[in-house]
Protein backbone atom coordinates (compact mmCIF):
# COMPACT_ATOMS: atom_id res chain seq x y z
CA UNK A 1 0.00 0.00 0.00
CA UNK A 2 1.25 3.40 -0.71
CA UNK A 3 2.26 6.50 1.49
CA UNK A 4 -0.49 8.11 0.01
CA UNK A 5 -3.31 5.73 0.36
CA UNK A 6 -2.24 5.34 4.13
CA UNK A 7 -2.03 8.79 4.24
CA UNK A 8 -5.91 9.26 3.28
CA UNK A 9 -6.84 6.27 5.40
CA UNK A 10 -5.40 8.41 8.46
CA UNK A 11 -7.46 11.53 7.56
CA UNK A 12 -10.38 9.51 6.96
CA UNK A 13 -10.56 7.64 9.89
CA UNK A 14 -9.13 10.71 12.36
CA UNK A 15 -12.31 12.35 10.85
CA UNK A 16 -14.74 10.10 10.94
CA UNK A 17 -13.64 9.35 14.85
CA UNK A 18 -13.94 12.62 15.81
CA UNK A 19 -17.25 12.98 14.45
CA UNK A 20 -18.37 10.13 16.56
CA UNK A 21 -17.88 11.44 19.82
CA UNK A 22 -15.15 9.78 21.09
CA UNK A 23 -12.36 11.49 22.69
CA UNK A 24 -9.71 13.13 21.01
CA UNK A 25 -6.83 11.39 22.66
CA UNK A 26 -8.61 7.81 22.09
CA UNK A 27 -8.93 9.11 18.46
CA UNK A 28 -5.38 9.62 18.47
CA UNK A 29 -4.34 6.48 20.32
CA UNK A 30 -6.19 4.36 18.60
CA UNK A 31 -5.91 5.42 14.98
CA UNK A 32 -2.25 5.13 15.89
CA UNK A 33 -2.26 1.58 17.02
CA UNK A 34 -4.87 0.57 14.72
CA UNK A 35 -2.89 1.36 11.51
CA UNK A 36 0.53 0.49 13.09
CA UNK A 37 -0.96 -3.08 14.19
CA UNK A 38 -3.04 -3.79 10.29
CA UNK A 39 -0.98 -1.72 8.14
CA UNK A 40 2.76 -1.72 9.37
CA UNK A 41 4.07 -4.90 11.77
CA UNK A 42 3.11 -5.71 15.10
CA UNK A 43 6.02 -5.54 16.89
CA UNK A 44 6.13 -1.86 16.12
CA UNK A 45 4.08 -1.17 18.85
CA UNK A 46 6.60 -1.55 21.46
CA UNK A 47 8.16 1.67 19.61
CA UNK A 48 4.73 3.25 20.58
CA UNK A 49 5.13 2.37 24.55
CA UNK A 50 8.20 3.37 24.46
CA UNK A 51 7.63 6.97 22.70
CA UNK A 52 4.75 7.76 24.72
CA UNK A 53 6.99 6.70 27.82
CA UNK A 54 9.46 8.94 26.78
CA UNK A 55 7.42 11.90 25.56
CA UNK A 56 5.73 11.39 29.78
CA UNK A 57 8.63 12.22 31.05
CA UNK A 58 9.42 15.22 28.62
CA UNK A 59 10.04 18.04 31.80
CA UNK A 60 9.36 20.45 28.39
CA UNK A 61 6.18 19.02 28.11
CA UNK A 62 5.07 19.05 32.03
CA UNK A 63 4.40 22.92 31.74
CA UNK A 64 1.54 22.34 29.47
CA UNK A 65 -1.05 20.87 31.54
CA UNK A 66 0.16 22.97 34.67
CA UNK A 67 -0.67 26.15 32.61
CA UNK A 68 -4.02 24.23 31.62
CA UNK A 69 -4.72 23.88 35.38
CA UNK A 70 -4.14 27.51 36.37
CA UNK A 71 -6.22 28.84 33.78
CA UNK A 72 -8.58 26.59 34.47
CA UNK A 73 -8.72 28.09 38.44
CA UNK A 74 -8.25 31.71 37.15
CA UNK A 75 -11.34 31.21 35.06
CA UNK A 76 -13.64 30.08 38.28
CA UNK A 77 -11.49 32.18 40.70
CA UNK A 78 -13.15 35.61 39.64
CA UNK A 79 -10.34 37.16 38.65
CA UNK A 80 -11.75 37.44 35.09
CA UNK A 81 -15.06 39.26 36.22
CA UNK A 82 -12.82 42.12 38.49
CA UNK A 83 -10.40 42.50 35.76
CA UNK A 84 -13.14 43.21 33.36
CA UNK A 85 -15.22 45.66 35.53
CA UNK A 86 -11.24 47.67 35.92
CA UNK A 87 -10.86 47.40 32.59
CA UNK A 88 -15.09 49.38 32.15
CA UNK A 89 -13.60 52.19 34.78
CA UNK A 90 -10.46 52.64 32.41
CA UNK A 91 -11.71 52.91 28.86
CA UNK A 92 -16.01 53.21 29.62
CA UNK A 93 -15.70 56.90 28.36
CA UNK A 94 -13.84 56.11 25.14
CA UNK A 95 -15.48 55.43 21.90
CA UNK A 96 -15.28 51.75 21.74
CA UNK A 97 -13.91 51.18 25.47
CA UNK A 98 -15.15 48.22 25.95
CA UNK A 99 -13.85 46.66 23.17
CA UNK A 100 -10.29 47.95 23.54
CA UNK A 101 -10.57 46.83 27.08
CA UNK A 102 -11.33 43.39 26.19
CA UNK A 103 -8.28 43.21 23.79
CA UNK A 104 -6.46 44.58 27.05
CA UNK A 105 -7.92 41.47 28.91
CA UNK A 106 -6.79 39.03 26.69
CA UNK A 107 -3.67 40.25 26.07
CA UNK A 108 -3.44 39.82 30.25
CA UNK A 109 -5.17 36.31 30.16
CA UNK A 110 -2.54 35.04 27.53
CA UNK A 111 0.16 36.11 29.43
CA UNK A 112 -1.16 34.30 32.53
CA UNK A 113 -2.77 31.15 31.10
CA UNK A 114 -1.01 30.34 27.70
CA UNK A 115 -4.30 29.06 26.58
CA UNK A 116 -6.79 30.85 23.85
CA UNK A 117 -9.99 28.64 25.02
CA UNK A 118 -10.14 30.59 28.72
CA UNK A 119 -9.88 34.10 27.21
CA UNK A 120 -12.63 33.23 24.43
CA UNK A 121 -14.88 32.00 27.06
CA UNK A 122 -14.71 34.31 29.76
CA UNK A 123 -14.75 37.25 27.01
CA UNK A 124 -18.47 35.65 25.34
CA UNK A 125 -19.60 35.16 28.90
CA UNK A 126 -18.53 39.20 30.11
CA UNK A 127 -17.73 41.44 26.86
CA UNK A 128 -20.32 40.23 24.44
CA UNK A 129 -23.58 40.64 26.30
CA UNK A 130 -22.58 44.17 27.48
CA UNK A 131 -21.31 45.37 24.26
CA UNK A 132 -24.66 43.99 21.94
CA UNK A 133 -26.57 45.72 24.98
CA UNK A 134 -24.74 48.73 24.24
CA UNK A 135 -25.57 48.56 20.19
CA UNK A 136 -22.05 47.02 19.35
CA UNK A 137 -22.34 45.70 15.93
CA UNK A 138 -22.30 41.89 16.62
CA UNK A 139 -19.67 41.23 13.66
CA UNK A 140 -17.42 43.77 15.73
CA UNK A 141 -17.87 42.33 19.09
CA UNK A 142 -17.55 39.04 17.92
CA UNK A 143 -14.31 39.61 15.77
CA UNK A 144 -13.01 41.16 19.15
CA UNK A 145 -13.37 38.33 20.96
CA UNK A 146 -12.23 35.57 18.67
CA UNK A 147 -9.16 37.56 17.16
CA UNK A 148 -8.06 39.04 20.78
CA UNK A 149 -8.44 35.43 22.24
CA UNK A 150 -6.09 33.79 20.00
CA UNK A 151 -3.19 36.13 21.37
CA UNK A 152 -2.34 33.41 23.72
CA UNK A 153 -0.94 31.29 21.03
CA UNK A 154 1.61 33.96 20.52
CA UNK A 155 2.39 36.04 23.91
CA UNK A 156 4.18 34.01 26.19
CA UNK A 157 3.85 31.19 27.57
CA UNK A 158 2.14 29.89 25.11
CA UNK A 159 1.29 26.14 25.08
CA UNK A 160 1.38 25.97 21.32
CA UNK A 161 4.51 27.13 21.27
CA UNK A 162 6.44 24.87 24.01
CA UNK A 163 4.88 22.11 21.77
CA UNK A 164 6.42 23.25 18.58
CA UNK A 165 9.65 23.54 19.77
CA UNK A 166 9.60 20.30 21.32
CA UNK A 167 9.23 19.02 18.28
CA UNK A 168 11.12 20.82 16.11
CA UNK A 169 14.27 21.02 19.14
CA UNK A 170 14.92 24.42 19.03
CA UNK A 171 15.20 26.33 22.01
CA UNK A 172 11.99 27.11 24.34
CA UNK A 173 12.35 30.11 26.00
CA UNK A 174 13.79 32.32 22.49
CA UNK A 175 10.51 30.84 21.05
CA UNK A 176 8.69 32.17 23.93
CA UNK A 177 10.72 35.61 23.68
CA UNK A 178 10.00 35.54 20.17
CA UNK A 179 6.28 35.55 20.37
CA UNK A 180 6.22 38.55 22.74
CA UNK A 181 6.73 41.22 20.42
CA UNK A 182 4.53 39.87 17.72
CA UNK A 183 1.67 39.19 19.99
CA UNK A 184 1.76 43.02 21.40
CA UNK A 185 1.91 44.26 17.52
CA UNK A 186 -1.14 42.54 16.90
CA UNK A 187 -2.75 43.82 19.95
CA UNK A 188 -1.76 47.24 18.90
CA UNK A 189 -3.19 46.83 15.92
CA UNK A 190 -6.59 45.67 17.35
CA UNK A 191 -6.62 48.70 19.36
CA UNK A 192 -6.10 50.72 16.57
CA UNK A 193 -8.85 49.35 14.37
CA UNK A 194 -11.30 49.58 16.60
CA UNK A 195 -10.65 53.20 17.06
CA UNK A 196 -10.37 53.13 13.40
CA UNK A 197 -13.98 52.16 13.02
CA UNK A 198 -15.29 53.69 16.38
CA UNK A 199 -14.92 57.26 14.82
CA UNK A 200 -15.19 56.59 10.93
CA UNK A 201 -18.39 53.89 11.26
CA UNK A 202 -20.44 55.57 14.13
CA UNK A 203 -22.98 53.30 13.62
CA UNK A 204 -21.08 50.34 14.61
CA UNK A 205 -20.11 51.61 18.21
CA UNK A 206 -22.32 53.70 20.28
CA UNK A 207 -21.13 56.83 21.76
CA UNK A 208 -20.19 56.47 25.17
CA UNK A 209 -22.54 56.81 28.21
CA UNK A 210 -20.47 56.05 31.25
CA UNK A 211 -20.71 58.78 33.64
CA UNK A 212 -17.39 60.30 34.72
CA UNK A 213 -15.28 58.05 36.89
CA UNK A 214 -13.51 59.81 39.87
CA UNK A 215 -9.83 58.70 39.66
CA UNK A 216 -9.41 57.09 43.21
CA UNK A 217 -11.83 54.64 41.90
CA UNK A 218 -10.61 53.97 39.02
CA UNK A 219 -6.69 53.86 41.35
CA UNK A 220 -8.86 51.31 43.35
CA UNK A 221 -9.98 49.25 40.85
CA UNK A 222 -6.35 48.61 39.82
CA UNK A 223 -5.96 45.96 42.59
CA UNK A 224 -7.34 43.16 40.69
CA UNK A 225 -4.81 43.69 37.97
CA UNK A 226 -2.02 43.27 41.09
CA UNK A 227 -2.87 38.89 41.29
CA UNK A 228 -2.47 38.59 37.52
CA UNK A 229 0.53 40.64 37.01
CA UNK A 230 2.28 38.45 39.86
């Protein structure tokens, strides 16, 4: 049988797994020892046990489900919900505040998680049912969201990234370095769009109508930007 045949056997079946139901890892797995077992030899699988045995013990790959973990707590902690009512005080009165503070908040989240699925969540759960309230234009809000959320594939520490340069053996922490500056660009960038369209598409963000915030308050509501930072 071909490489190419096998190939399409492996995208067929990865598919038609995942459509299923099952489990992505007992996709994985068992695609994998399916086709070894019927396709290659047998006694390949002990190179399986012993590459999964190995890739366990990876201390590259132990940061990945750590990061997992603590953005799992961050996200039921309620550090989300203070950040984004700091981030209202800060940039209510601006033309499109809330959206620049949500690209604020994920920039924050990716730097403290390393994850894009916590950002995306908390953001549809917070941002997007005060902004439509607002009269956000939904294709704005959600564009936010999604392209602000994905920042934590680039800023450090990234998940995606450790696992790429696992792979490819190149050095961890300059990939991580690398992403930084990248990630911040595109957050600029966001920023500046939405002003962009804030004050040349007026009918896609409301004018403001947050009353003026005194600035002790908005000094005060700085202290739930003091547990992420750390």
């Amino acid at each position: 049988m071909t490489p190419n045949i096998i190939l399409i056997i492996m995208f067929g079946g990865l598919t038609l797994f995942m459509l299923s139901g099952l489990p992505i890892a007992f996709v994985l797995g068992g695609l994998s020892l399916l086709l070894t077992v019927t396709l290659w030899n047998a006694e390949a699988v002990v190179i399986m046990v012993l590459q999964i045995f190995d890739t366990m013990r990876s201390e590259a790959l132990l940061g990945i489900p750590l990061y997992i973990l603590m953005a799992g707590i961050l996200q039921r902690s309620g550090v989300i919900q203070d950040l984004y009512q700091a981030m209202e005080l800060w940039f209510g009165r601006l033309r499109g505040g809330l959206a620049i503070g949500t690209v604020v908040i994920c920039v924050i989240m990716a730097a403290m998680t390393g994850v894009v699925g916590a950002a995306v969540t908390a953001m549809a759960v917070l941002a997007m049912p005060e902004m439509l309230k607002r009269g956000y234009d939904p294709k704005l809000v959600t564009g936010t969201i999604c392209a602000s959320g994905t920042l934590g594939i680039l800023i450090p520490p990234s998940v995606l990234t450790i696992v790429y340069a696992v792979t490819a053996q190149v050095s961890i922490g300059k990939m991580l370095i690398a992403g930084l500056v990248p990630g911040l660009i595109l957050a600029s960038l966001y920023i500046t769009y939405i002003l962009y369209v804030a004050y040349t598409k007026p009918h896609m963000v409301p004018a403001s109508t947050h009353e003026r915030v005194p600035m002790a308050a908005k000094l005060k509501s700085l202290r739930s930007v003091v547990l992420p930072a750390m």
